[in-house]
Protein backbone atom coordinates (compact mmCIF):
# COMPACT_ATOMS: atom_id res chain seq x y z
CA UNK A 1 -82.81 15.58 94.77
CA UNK A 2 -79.00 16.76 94.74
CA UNK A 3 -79.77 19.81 96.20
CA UNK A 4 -82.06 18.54 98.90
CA UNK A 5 -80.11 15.64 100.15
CA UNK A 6 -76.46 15.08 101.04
CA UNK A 7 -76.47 12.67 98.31
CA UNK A 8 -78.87 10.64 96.18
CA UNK A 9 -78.70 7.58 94.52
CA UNK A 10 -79.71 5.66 91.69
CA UNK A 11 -80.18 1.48 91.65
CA UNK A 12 -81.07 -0.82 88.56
CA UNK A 13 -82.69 -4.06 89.19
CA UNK A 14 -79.41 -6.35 89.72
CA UNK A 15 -78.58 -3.59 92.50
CA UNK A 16 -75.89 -1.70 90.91
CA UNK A 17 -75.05 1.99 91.70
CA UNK A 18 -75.58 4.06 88.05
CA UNK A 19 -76.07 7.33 89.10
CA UNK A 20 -75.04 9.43 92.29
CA UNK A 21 -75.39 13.39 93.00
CA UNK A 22 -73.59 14.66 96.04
CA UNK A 23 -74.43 17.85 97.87
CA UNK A 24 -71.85 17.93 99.82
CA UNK A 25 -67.63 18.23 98.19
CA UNK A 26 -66.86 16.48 101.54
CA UNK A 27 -68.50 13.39 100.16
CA UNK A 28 -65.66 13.22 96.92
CA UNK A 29 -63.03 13.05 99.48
CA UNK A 30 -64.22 9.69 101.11
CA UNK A 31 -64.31 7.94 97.59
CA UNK A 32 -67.94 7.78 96.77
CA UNK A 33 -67.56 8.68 92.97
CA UNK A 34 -65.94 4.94 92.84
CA UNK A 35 -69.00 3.60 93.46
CA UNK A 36 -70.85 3.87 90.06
CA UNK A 37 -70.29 0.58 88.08
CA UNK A 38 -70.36 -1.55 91.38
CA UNK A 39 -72.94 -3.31 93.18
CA UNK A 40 -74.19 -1.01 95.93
CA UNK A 41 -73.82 -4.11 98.43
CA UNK A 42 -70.10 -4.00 98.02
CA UNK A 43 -69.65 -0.40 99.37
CA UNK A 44 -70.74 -0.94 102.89
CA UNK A 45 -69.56 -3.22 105.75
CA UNK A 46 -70.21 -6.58 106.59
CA UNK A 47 -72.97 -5.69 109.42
CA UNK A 48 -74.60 -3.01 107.37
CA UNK A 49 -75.16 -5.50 103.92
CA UNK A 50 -78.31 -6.47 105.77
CA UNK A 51 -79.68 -3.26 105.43
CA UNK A 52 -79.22 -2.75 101.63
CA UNK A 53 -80.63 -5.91 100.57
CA UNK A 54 -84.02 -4.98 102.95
CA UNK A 55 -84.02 -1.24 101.46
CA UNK A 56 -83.88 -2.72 97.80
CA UNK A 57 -86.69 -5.47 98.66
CA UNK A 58 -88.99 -3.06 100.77
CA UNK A 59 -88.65 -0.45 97.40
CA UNK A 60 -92.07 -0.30 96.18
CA UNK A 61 -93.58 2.37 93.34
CA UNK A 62 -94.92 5.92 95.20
CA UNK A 63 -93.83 5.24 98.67
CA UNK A 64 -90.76 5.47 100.52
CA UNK A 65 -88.91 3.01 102.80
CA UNK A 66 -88.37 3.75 106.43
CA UNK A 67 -84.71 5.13 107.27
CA UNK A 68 -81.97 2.83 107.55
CA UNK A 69 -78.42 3.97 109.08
CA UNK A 70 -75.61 2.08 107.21
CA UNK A 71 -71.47 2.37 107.24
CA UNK A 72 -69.81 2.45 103.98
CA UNK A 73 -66.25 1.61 103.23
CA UNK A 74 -64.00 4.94 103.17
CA UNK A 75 -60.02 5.03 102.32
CA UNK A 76 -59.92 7.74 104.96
CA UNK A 77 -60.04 4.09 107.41
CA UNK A 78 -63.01 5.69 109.39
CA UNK A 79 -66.55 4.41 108.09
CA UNK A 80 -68.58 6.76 106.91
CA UNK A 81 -71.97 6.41 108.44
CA UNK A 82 -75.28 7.44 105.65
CA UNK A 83 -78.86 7.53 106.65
CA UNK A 84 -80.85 5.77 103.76
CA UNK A 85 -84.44 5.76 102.31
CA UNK A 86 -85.15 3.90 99.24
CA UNK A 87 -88.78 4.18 96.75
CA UNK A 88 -88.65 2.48 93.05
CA UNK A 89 -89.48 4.72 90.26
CA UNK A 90 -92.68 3.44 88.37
CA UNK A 91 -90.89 4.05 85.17
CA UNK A 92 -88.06 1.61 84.56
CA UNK A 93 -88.07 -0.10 87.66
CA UNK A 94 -85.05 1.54 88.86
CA UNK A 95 -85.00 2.59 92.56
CA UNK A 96 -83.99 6.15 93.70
CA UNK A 97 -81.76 6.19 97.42
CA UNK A 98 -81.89 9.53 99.20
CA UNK A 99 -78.77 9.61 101.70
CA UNK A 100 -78.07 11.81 104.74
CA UNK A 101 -74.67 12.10 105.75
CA UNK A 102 -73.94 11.30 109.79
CA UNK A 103 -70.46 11.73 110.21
CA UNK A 104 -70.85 14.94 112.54
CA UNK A 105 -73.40 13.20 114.58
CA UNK A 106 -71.09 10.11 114.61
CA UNK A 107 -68.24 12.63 115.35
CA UNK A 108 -70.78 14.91 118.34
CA UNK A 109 -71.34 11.51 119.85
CA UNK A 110 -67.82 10.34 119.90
CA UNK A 111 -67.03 13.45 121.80
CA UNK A 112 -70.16 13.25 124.13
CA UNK A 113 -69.32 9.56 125.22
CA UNK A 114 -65.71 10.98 126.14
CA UNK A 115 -67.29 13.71 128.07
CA UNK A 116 -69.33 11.68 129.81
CA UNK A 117 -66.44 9.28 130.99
CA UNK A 118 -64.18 12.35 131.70
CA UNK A 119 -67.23 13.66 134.16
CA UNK A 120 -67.09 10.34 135.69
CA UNK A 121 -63.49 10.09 136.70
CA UNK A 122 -63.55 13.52 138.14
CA UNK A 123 -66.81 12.59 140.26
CA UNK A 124 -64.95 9.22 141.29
CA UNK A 125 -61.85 11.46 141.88
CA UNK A 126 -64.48 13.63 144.24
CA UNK A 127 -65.88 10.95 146.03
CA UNK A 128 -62.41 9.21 146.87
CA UNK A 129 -61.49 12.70 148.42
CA UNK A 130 -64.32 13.04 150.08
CA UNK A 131 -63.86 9.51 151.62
CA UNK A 132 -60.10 10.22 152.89
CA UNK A 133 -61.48 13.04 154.42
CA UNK A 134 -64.10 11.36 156.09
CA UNK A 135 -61.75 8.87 157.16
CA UNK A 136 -59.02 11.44 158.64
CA UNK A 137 -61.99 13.71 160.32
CA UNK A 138 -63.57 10.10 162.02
CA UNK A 139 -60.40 8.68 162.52
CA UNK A 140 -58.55 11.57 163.86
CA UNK A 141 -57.77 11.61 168.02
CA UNK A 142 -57.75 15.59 167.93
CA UNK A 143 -60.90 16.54 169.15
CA UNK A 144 -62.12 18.89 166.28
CA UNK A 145 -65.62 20.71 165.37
CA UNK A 146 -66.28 22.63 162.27
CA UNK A 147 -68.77 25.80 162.84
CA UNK A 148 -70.63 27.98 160.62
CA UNK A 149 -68.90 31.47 160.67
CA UNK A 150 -72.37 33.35 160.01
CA UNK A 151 -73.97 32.07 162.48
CA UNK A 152 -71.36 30.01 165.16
CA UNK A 153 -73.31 27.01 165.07
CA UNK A 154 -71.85 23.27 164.94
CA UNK A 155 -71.85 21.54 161.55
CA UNK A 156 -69.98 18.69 161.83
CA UNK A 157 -68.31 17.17 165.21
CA UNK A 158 -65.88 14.24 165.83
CA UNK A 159 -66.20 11.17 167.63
CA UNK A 160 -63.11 12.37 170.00
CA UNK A 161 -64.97 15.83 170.41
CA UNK A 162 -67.76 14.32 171.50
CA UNK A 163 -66.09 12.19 174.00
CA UNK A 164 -63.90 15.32 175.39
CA UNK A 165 -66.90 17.41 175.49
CA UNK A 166 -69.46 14.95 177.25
CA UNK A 167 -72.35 14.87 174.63
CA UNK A 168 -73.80 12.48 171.94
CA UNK A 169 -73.12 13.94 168.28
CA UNK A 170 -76.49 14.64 167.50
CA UNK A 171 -76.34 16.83 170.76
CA UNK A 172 -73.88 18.97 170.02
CA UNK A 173 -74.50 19.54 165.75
CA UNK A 174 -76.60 22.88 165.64
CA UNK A 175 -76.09 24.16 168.78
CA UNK A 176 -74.07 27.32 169.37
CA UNK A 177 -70.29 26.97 169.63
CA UNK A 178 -70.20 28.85 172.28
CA UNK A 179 -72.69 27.16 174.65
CA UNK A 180 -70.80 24.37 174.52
CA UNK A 181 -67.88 26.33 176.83
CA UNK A 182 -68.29 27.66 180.70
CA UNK A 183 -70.37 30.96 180.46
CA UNK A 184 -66.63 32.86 182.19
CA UNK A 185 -65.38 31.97 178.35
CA UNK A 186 -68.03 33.42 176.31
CA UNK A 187 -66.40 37.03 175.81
CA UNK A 188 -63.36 35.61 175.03
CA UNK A 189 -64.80 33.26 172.39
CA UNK A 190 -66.84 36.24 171.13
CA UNK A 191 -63.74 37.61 170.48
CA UNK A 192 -61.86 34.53 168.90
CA UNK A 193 -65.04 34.41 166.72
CA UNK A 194 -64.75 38.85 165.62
CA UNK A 195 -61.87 38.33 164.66
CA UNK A 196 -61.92 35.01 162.62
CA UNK A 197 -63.96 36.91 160.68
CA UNK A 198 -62.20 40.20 160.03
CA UNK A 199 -58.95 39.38 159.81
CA UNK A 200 -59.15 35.08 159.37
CA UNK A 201 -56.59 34.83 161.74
CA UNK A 202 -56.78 34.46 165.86
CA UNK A 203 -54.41 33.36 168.57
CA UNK A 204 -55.40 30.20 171.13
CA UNK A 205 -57.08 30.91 173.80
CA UNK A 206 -56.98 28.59 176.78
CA UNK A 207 -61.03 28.18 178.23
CA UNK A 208 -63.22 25.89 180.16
CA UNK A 209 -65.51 23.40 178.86
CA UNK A 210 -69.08 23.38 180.05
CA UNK A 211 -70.55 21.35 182.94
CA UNK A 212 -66.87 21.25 184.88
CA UNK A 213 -65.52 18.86 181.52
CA UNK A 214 -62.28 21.27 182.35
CA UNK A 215 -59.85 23.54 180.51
CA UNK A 216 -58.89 23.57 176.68
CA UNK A 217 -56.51 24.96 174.43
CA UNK A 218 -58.93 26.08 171.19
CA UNK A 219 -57.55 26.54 168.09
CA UNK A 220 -59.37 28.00 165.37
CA UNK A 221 -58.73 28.48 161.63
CA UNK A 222 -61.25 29.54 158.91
CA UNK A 223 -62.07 27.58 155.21
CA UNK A 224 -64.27 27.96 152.77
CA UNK A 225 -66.24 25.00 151.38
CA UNK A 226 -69.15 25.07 148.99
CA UNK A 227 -69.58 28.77 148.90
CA UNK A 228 -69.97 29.26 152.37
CA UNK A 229 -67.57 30.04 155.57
CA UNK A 230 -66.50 27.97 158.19
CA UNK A 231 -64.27 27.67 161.38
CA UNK A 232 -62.25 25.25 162.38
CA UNK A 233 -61.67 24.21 165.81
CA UNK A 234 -59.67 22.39 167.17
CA UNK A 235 -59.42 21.03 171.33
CA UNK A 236 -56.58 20.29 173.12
CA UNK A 237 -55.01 19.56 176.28
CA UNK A 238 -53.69 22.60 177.76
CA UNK A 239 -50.50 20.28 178.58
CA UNK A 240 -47.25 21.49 176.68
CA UNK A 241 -47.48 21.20 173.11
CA UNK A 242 -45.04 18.56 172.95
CA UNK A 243 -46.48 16.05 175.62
CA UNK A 244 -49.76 17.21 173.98
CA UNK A 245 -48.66 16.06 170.66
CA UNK A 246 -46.92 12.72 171.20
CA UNK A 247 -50.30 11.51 172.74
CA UNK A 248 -52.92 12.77 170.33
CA UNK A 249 -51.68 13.35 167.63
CA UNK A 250 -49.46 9.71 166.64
CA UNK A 251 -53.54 8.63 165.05
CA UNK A 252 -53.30 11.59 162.28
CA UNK A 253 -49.84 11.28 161.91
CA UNK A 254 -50.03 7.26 161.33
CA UNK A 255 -53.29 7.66 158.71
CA UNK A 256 -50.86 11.16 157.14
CA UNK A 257 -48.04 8.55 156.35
CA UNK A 258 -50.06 5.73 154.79
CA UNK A 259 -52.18 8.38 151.87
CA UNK A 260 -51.67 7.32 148.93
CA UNK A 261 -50.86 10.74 148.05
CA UNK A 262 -47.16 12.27 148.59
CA UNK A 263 -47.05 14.55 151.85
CA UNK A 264 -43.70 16.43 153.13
CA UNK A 265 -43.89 19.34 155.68
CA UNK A 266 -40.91 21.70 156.01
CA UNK A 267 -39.52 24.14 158.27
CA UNK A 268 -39.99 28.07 156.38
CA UNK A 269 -36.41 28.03 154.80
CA UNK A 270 -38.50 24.95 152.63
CA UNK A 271 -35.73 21.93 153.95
CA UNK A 272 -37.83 18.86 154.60
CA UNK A 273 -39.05 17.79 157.87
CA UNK A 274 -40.49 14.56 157.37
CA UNK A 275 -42.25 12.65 154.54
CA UNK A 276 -44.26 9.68 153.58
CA UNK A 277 -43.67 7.12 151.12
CA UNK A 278 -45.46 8.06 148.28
CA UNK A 279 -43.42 11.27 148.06
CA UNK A 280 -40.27 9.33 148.06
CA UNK A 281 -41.94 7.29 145.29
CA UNK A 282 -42.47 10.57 143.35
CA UNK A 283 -38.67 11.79 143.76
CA UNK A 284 -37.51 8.25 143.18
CA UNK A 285 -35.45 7.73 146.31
CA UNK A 286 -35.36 4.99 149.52
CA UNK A 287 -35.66 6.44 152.85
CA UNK A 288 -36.84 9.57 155.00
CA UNK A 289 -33.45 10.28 155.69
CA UNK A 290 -32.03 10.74 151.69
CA UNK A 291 -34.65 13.48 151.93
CA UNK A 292 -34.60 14.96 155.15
CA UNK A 293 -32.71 18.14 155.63
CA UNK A 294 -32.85 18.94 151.65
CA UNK A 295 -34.43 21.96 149.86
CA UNK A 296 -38.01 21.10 148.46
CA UNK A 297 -37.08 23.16 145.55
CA UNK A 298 -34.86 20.56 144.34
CA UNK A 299 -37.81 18.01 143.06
CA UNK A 300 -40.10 20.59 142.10
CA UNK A 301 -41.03 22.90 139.40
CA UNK A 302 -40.63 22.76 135.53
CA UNK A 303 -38.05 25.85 136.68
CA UNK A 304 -36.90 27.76 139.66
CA UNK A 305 -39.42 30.88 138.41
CA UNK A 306 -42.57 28.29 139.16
CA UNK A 307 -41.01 26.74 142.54
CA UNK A 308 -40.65 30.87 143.24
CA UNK A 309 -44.27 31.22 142.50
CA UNK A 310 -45.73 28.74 144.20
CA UNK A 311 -43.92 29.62 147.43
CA UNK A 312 -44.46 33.61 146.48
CA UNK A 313 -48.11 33.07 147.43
CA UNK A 314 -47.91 30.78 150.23
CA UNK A 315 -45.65 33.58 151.32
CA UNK A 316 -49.08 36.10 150.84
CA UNK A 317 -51.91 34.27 151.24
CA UNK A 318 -51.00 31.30 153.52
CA UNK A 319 -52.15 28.67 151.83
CA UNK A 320 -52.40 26.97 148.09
CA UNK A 321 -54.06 25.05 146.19
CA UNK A 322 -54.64 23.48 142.76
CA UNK A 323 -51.35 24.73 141.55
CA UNK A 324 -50.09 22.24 138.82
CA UNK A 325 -46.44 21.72 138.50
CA UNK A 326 -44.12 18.66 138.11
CA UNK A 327 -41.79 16.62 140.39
CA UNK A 328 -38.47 15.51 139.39
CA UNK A 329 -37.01 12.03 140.66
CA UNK A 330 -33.63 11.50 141.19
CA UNK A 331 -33.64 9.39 137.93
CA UNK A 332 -35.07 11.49 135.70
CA UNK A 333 -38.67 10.57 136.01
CA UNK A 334 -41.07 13.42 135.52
CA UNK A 335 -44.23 13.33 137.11
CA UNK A 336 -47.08 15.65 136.63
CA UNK A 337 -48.66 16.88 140.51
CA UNK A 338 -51.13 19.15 141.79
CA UNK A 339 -49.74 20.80 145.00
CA UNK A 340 -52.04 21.81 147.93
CA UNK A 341 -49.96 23.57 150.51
CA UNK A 342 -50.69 25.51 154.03
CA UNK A 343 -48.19 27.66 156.50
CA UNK A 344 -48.73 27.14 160.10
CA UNK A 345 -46.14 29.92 161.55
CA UNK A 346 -47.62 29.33 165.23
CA UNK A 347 -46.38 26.90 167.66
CA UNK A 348 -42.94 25.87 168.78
CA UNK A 349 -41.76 24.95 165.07
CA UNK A 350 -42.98 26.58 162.35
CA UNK A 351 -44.07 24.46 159.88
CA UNK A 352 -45.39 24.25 156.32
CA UNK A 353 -47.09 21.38 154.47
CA UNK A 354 -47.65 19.94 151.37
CA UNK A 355 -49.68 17.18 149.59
CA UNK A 356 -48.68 16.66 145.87
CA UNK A 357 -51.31 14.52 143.86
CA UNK A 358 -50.91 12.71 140.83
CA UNK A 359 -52.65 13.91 137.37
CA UNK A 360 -52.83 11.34 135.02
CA UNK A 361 -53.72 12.67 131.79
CA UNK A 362 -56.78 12.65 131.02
CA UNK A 363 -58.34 11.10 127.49
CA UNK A 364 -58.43 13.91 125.02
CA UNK A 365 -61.54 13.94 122.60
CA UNK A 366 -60.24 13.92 119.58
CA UNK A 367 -59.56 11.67 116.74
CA UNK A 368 -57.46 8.71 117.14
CA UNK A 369 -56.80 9.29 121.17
CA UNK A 370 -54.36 11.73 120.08
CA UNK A 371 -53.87 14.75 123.27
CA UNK A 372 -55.14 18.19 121.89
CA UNK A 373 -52.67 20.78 122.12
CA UNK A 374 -52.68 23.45 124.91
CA UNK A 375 -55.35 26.12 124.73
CA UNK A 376 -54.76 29.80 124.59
CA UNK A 377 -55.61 30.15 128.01
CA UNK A 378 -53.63 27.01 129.49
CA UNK A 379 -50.58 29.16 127.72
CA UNK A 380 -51.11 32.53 129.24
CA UNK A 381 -51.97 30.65 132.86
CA UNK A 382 -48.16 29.63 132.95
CA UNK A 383 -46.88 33.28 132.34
CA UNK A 384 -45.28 34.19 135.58
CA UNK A 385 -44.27 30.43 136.18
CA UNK A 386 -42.64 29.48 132.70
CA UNK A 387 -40.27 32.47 130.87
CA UNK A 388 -41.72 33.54 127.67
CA UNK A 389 -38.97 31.25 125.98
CA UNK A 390 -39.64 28.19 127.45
CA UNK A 391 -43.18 29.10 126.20
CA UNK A 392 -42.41 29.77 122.83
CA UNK A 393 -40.11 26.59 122.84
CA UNK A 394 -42.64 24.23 123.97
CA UNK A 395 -45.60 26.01 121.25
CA UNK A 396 -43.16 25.59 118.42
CA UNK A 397 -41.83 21.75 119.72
CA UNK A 398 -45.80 20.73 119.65
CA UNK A 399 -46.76 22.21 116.72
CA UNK A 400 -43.92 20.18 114.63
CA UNK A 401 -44.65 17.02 116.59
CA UNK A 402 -48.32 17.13 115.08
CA UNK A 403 -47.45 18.26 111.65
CA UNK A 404 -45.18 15.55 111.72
CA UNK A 405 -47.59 12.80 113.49
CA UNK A 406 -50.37 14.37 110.72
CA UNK A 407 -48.15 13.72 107.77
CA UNK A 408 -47.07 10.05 108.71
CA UNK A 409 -50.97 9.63 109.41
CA UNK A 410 -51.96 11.25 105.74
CA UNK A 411 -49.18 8.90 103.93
CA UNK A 412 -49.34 6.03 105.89
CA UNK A 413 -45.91 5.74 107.88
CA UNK A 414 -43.90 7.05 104.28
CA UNK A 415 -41.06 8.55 105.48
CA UNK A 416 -40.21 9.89 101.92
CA UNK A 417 -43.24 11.09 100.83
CA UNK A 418 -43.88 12.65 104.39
CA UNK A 419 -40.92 14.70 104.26
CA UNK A 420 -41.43 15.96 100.63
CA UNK A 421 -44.96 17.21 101.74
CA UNK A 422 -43.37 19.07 104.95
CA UNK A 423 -40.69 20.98 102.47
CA UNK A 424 -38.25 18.43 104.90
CA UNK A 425 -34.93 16.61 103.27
CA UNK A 426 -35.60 12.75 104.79
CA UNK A 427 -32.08 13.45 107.01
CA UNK A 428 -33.48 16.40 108.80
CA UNK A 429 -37.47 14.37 109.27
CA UNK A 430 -35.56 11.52 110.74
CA UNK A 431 -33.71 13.94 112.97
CA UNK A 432 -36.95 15.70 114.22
CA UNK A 433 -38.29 12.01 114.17
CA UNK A 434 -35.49 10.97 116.43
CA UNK A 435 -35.84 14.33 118.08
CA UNK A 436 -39.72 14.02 119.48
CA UNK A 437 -39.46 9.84 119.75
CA UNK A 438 -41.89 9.80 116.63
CA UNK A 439 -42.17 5.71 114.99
CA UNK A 440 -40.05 3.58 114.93
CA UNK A 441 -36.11 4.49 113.55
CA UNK A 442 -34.14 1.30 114.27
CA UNK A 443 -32.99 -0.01 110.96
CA UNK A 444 -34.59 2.73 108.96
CA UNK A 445 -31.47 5.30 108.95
CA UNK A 446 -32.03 5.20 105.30
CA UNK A 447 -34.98 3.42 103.76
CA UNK A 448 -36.24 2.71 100.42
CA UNK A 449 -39.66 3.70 100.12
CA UNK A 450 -41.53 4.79 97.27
């Protein structure tokens, strides 16, 4: 029976525990072998004494109960969870328990209940960004269509496109881009279109909307979404840019300000143009102006080699996005942000902007809540951001922060016996202690403890 089961049992008829095999040394370590002499009852929880009194009754000669799951008492202060099927032996009455051990299930559960909840914050997170997208796109007085590149046909469309161009919304989705223009444009559209696609960058063009609707500055840009290509475009007046701009574009502007996610544009030399209130929350500071005029480098970053590579490739590529970094208030608060950012050299004022978003941590799974340390590959992603110090530093600060946390855990908050079991005097554990913001040190400079 010991070598077929995780452990087995054996009960006499007050319901004491006189014999138990284990097949497993993991078993010793949660203080089973304590258990001969004592009423099995006593070694389980409260909820779970139901369940031994109805395997002991149901115990009958030649056949076997049906499996119960019960939690047993462990000094480890985690219950340890046992699978149980009783029979009585025909011989002396005595009744022989056959136990499976559940703690990894328990444990593969835990972590596939925190899985689950972690998969439904980011699909919450996906749907309120979809939503604030929604909103700006609906919301937005620039008149603006997005097009398939392969095949120039209208995806999505505006309620101000729709107005400028004359046409219900269901009217103009799936029709050709270009039939929507006078047929003198189509070559140069053509063209706008060739070279979206070759080199993802065209000039405006000024054209004429179909059915005398009159002229138009289009702009076009190309995205990816989902796998696939799209463009971008965007109708305006072909008024001067700035009388253009006052009129249509205070709606976006307005909704820009109010997102509850911090948004600052800048000129190229990276000196803040404007910016809305959540980024002042984030650098911990009043008004527009306290910001206006000063370097973006000087809120973000962990160090100047990440602010250099985050604006190294906006420099190449144009745009970013995803890039993790932190922003640094004026007080000292550090918050951790994920920066999406876009150059728009064209124009009267060049331009480029940036949304920083908020990443609360997420719930690690592991034991006790605690955060798991950085993988391999979270490391190596910060080469080329973080100096190889700073790397090393950090790896060697987290790895005594958990030996430490681990050996308060293993002697229950004793300081003394904590240190002896680290090869630490108490002076310098207190100092690390004090060091990493580990427990509680007021009044405990130097405490008795056994």
């Amino acid at each position: 029976m010991a070598a077929a089961t995780d452990l087995s049992l054996v009960i006499d008829g007050d319901g004491v525990v006189r014999e138990a095999t284990f097949g497993s040394a993991d078993l010793a370590d949660e203080g089973c072998e304590a258990w001969l002499g004592r009423p099995w009852v006593d070694t389980v929880t409260v909820e779970s004494r139901p369940k031994i009194a109805a395997l002991l009754k149901d115990a009958a000669p030649g056949a076997v109960t049906r499996w119960r799951q019960v939690n047993h008492v462990s000094p480890t202060g985690t219950d340890l969870p046992v699978r149980y099927a009783a029979m009585r032996l025909a011989k002396d009455g005595q009744i022989l328990v056959l136990g499976r051990n559940l703690r990894a299930m328990a444990s593969l559960q835990r972590t596939l209940a925190e899985t689950q909840q972690a998969l439904e914050r980011d699909y919450l997170r996906m749907r309120g960004a979809e939503t604030r997208y929604r909103l700006l796109f609906q919301l937005g007085s620039e008149p603006v269509l997005v097009v398939d590149a392969a095949t120039r046909r209208v995806t999505e469309v505006n309620p101000a496109a729709s107005r400028l161009i004359g046409r219900a919304e269901k009217r103009i989705v799936g029709q050709d881009a270009v039939d929507l223009f006078d047929g003198s444009c189509v070559r140069d559209l053509e063209s706008l279109f060739a070279g979206l696609r070759m080199t993802g960058q065209a000039a405006d063009l000024e054209a004429r909307l179909g059915h005398g609707r009159g002229a138009v500055r289009v702009a076009a840009s190309l995205f990816r979404q989902e796998n696939a290509t799209s463009i971008l475009l965007r109708l305006a007046s072909p008024e001067p840019l700035e009388t253009s701009a006052a009129r249509t574009g205070a709606g976006a502007l307005d909704v820009l300000r109010n997102l509850p996610e911090g948004f600052v544009v800048t000129d190229p030399a990276r000196r803040v143009l404007t910016a809305n209130p959540a980024f002042l929350d984030l650098v911990q500071l009043a008004t527009e102006e306290q910001v206006r005029g000063q370097p973006l480098d000087s809120w973000i970053g962990r160090e100047e080699s990440e602010a250099a590579a985050l604006f190294a490739t906006l420099s190449q590529h144009g745009s970013v996005r995803h890039f993790p970094t932190q922003v640094r208030g004026a007080y000292g608060s550090v918050e951790d942000v994920e920066i999406a950012a876009v150059s728009v050299p064209g124009g009267s004022q060049p331009c480029i902007g940036f949304t920083l978003r908020a990443t609360p941590r997420r719930a690690a799974a592991v034991a006790g809540g605690r955060e798991l340390p950085r993988s391999v590959e979270q490391m190596t992603e910060l080469v080329g951001r973080v100096s190889m110090k700073n790397l090393v530093r950090e790896s060697t600060d987290l790895i005594e922060r958990l030996c430490i946390e681990a050996a308060l855990r293993i002697t229950r908050d004793n300081r003394a016996s904590a240190a002896e079991m680290l090869g630490l005097s108490r002076q310098g554990l207190y100092a690390k202690m004090h060091r990493y913001g580990i427990g509680d040190l007021e009044g405990r400079d130097a405490p008795d403890e056994a």
